[in-house]
N, C-alpha and C. Protein backbone atom coordinates (compact mmCIF):
# COMPACT_ATOMS: atom_id res chain seq x y z
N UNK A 1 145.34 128.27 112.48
CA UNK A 1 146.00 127.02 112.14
C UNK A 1 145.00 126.07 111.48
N UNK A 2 145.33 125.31 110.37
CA UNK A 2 144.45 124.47 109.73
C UNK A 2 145.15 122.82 109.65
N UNK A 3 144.97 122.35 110.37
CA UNK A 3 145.16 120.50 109.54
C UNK A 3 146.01 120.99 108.89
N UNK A 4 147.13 119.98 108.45
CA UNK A 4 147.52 119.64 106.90
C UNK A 4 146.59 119.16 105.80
N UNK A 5 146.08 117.99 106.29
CA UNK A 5 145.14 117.74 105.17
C UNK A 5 143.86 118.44 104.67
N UNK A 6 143.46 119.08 106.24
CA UNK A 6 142.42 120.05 105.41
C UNK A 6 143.19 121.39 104.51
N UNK A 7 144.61 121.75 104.51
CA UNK A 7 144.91 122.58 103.83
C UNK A 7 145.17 122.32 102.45
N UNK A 8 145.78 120.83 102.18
CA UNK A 8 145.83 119.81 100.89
C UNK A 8 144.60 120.00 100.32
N UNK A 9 143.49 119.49 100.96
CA UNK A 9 142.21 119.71 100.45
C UNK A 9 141.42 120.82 100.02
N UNK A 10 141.97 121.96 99.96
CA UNK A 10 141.53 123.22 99.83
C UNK A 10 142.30 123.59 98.80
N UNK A 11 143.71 123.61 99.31
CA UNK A 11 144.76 123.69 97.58
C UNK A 11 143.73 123.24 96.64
N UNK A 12 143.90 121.84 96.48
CA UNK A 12 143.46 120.64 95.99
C UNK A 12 142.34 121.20 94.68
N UNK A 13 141.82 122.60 95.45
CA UNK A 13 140.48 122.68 94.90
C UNK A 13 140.38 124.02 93.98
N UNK A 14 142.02 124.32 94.27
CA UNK A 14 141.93 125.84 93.57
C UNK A 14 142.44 126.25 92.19
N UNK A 15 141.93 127.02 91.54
CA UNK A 15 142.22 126.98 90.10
C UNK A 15 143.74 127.14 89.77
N UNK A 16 144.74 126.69 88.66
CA UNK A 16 145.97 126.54 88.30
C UNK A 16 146.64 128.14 88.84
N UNK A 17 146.22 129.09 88.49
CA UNK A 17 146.74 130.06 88.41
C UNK A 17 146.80 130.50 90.02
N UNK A 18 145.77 130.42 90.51
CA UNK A 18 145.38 130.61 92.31
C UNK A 18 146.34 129.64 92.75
N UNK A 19 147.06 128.71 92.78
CA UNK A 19 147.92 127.45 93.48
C UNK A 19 148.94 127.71 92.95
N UNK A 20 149.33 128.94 91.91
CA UNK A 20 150.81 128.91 91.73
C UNK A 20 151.25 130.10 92.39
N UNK A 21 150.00 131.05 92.54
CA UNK A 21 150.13 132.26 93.61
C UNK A 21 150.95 132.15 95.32
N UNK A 22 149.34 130.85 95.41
CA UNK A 22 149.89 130.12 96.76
C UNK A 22 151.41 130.06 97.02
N UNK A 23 152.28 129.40 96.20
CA UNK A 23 153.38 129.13 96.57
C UNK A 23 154.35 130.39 96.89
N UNK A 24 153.87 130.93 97.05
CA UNK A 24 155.01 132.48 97.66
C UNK A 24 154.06 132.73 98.94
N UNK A 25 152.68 132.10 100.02
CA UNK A 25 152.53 132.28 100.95
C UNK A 25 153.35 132.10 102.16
N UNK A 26 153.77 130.93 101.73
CA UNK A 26 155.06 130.66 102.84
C UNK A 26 155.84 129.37 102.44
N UNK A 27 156.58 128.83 103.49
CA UNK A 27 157.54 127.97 102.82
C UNK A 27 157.02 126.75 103.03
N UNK A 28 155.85 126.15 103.92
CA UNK A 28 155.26 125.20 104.01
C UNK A 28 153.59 124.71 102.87
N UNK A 29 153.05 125.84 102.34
CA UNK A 29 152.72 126.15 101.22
C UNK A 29 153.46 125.76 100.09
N UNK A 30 154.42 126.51 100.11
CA UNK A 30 155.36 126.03 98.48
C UNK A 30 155.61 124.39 98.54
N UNK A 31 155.67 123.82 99.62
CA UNK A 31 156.85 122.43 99.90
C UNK A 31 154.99 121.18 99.64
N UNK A 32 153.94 121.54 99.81
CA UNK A 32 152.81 120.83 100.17
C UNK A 32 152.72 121.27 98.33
N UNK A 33 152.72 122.25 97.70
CA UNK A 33 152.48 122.65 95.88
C UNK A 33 153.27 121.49 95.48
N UNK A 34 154.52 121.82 95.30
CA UNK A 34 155.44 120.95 94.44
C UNK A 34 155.80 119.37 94.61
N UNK A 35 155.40 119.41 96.30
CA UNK A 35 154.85 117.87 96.01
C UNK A 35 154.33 117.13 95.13
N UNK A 36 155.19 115.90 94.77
CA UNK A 36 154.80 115.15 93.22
C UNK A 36 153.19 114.59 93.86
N UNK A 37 153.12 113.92 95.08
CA UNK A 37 151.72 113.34 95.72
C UNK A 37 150.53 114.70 95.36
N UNK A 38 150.65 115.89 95.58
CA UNK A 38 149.76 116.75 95.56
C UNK A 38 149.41 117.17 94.04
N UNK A 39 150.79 117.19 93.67
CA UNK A 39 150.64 117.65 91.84
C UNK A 39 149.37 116.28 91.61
N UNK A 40 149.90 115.01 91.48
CA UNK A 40 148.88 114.44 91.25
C UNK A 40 147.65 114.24 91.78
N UNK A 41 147.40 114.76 93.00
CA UNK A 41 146.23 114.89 93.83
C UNK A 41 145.37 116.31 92.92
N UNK A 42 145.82 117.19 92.39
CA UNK A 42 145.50 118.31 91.94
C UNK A 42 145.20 118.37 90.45
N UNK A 43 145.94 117.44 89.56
CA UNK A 43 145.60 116.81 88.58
C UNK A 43 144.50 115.98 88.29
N UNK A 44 144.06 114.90 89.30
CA UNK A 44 142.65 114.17 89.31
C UNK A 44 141.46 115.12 89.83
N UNK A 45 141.88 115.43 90.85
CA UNK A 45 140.80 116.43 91.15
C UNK A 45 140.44 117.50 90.14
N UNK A 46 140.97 118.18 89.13
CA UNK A 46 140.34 118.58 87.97
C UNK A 46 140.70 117.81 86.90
N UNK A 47 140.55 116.60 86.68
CA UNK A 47 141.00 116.08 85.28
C UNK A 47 139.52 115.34 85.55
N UNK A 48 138.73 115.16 86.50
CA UNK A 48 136.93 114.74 86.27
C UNK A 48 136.16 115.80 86.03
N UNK A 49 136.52 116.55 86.09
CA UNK A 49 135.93 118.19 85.04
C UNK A 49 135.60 117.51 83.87
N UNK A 50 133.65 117.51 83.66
CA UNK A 50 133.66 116.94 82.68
C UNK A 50 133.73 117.60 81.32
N UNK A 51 134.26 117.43 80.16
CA UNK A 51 134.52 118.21 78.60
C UNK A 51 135.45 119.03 78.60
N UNK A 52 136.74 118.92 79.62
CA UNK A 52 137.94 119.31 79.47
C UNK A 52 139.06 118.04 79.28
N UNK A 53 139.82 118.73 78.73
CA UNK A 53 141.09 117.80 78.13
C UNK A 53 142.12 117.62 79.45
N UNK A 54 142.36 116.80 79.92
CA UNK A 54 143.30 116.20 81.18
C UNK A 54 144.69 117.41 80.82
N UNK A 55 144.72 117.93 82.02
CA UNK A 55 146.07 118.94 81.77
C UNK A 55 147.06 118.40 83.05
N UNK A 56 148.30 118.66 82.96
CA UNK A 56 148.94 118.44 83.35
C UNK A 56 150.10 119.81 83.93
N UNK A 57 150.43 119.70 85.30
CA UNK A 57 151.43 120.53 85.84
C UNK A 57 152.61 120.35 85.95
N UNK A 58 153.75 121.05 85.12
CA UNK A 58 154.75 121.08 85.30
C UNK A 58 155.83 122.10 86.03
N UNK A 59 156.87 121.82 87.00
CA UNK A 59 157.47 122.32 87.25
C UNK A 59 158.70 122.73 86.68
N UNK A 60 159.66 123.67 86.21
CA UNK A 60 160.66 123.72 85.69
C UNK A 60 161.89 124.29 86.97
N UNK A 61 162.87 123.84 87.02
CA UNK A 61 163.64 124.18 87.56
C UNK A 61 165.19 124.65 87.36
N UNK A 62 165.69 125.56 86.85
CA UNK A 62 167.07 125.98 86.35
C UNK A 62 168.23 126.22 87.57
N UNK A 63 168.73 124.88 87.78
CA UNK A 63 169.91 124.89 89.02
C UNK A 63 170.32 126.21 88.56
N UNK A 64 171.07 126.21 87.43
CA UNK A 64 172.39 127.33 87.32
C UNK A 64 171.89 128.96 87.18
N UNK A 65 170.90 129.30 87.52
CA UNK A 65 170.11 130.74 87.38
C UNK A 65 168.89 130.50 88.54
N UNK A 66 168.76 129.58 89.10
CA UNK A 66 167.73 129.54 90.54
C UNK A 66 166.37 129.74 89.94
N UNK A 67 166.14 129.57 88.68
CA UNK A 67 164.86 130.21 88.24
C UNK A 67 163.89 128.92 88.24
N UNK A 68 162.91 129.09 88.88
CA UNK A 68 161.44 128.52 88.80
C UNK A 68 160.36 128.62 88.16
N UNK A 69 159.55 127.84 87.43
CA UNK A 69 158.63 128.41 86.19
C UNK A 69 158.13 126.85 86.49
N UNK A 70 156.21 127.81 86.07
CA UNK A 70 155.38 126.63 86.32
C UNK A 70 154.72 126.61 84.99
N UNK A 71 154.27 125.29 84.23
CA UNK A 71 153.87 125.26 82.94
C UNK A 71 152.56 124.31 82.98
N UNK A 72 151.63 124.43 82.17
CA UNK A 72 149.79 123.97 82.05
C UNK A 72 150.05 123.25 80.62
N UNK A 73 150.23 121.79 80.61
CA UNK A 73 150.32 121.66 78.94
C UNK A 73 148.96 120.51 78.97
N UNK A 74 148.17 120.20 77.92
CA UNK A 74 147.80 119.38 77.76
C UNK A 74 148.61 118.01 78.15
N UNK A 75 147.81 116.93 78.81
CA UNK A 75 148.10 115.73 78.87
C UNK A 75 148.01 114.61 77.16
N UNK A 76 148.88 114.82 76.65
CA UNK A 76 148.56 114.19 75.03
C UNK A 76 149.82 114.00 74.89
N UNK A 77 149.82 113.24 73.46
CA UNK A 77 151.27 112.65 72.85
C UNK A 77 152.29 113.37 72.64
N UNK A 78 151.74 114.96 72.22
CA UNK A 78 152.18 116.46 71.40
C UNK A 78 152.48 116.95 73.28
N UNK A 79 152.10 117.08 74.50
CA UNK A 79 152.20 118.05 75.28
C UNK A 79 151.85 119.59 75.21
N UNK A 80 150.83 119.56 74.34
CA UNK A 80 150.65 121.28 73.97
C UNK A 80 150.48 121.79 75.05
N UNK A 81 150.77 123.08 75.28
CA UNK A 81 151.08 124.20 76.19
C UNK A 81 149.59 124.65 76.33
N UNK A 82 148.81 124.87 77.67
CA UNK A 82 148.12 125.33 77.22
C UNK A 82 148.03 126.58 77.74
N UNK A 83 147.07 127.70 77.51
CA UNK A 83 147.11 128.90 77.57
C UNK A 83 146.36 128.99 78.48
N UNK A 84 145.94 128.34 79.50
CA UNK A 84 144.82 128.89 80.74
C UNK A 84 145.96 129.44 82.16
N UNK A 85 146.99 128.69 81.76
CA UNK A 85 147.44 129.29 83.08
C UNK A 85 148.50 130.56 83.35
């Protein structure tokens, strides 16, 4: 058993692709990811990465097909997609 917050804090710290894994560990995992508080907790915590471009996490959600899809775009005017995740 871990804290909540020490488990936030560990997310917090893991690369885009590793935290979208996470979310199929369990259902208290997925619900602490998609949190808008954590998205942005997970966003600052690598957006002081210094000589990277501020990226941003998006969630997509399709009521009528149940489908879930997670997207890495640049934080900019354009939203470019980016290819790391």
């Amino acid at each position: 058993y871990l804290p909540k917050d020490v488990l936030v804090e560990i997310l917090s710290k893991l690369p885009l692709k590793t935290l979208v894994q996470c979310t199929t560990v369990c259902k208290s995992w997925y619900s602490i990811i998609i949190n808008p508080n954590f998205i942005s907790l997970h966003h600052n915590t690598h957006i002081s990465t210094a000589g990277r471009r501020p990226l941003l996490f998006v969630r997509h959600y399709n009521m009528f097909d149940r489908v879930e899809r997670y997207a890495l775009h640049f934080d900019d005017e354009e939203l470019g997609e980016s290819s790391d995740a």
